[in-house]
Protein backbone atom coordinates (compact mmCIF):
# COMPACT_ATOMS: atom_id res chain seq x y z
CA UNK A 1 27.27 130.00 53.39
CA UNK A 2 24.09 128.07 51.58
CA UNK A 3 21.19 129.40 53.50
CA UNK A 4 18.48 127.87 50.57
CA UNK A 5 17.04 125.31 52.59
CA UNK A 6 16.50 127.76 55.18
CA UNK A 7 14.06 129.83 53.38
CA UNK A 8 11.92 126.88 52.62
CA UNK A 9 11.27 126.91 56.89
CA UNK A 10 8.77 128.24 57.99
CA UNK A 11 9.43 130.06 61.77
CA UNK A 12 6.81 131.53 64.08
CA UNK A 13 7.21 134.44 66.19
CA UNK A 14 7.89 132.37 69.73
CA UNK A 15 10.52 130.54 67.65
CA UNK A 16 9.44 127.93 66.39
CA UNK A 17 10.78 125.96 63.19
CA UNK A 18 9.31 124.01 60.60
CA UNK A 19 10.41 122.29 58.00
CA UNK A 20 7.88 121.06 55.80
CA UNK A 21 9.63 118.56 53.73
CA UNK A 22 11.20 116.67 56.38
CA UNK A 23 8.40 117.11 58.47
CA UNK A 24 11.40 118.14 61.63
CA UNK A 25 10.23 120.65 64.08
CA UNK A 26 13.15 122.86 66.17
CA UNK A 27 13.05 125.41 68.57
CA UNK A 28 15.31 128.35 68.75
CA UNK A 29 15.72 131.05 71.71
CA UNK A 30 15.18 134.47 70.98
CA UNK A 31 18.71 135.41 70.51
CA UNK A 32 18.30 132.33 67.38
CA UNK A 33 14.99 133.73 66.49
CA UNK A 34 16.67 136.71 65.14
CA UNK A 35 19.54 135.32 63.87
CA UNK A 36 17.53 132.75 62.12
CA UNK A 37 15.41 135.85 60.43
CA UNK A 38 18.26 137.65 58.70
CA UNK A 39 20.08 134.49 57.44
CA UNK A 40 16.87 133.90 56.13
CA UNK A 41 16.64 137.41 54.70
CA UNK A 42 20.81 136.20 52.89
CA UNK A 43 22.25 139.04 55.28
CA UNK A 44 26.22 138.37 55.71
CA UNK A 45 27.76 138.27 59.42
CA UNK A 46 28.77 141.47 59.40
CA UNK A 47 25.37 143.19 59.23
CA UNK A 48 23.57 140.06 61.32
CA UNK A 49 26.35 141.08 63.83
CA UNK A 50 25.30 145.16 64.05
CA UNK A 51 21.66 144.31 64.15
CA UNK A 52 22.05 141.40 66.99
CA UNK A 53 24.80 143.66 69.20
CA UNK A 54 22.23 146.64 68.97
CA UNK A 55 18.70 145.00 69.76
CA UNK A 56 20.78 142.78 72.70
CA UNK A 57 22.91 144.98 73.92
CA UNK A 58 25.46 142.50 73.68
CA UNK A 59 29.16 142.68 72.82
CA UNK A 60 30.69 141.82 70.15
CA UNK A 61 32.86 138.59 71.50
CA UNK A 62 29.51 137.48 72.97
CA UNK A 63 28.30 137.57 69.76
CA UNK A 64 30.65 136.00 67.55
CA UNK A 65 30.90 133.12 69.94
CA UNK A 66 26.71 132.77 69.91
CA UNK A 67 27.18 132.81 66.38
CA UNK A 68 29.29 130.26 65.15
CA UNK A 69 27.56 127.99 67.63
CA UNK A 70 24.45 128.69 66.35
CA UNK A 71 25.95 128.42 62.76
CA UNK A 72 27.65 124.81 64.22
CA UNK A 73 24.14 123.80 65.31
CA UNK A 74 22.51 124.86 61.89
CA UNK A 75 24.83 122.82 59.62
CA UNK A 76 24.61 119.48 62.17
CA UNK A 77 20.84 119.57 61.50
CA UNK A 78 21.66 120.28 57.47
CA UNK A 79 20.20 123.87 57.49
CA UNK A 80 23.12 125.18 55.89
CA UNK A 81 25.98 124.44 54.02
CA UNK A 82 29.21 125.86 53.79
CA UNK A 83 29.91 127.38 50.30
């Protein structure tokens, strides 16, 4: 996945997005927040998925599903691509 448009956003701690050349605003939860973060950071699934299911206390199904909607979301809005 493409995440190079994504490190041009800026994101504030409550979760909010912005992009600066569009001049688009988003809001993510805090569940996105973090997610958001490590893509940022180029982190792979895998280790987004150990860091998430530890600070949430979440499962793992809970997670994948969360994650390719988020992912879904991201590339509707052109945030990523797929490689």
């Amino acid at each position: 996945m493409k995440t190079d448009k994504m490190k041009q956003l800026a994101i504030s701690e409550n979760g909010f997005i912005f992009d600066p050349e569009t001049g688009y605003s988003y809001n993510v939860n805090e569940t996105g927040h973090a997610i958001f973060k490590l893509l940022q950071k180029g982190m792979d699934k895998e280790a987004i998925a150990e860091q998430v299911i530890a600070e949430f206390d979440i499962s793992k199904d809970h997670f994948d599903n969360d994650y390719e909607h988020f992912i879904q979301m991201l590339e509707a809005l052109d945030l990523v691509e797929e490689d």
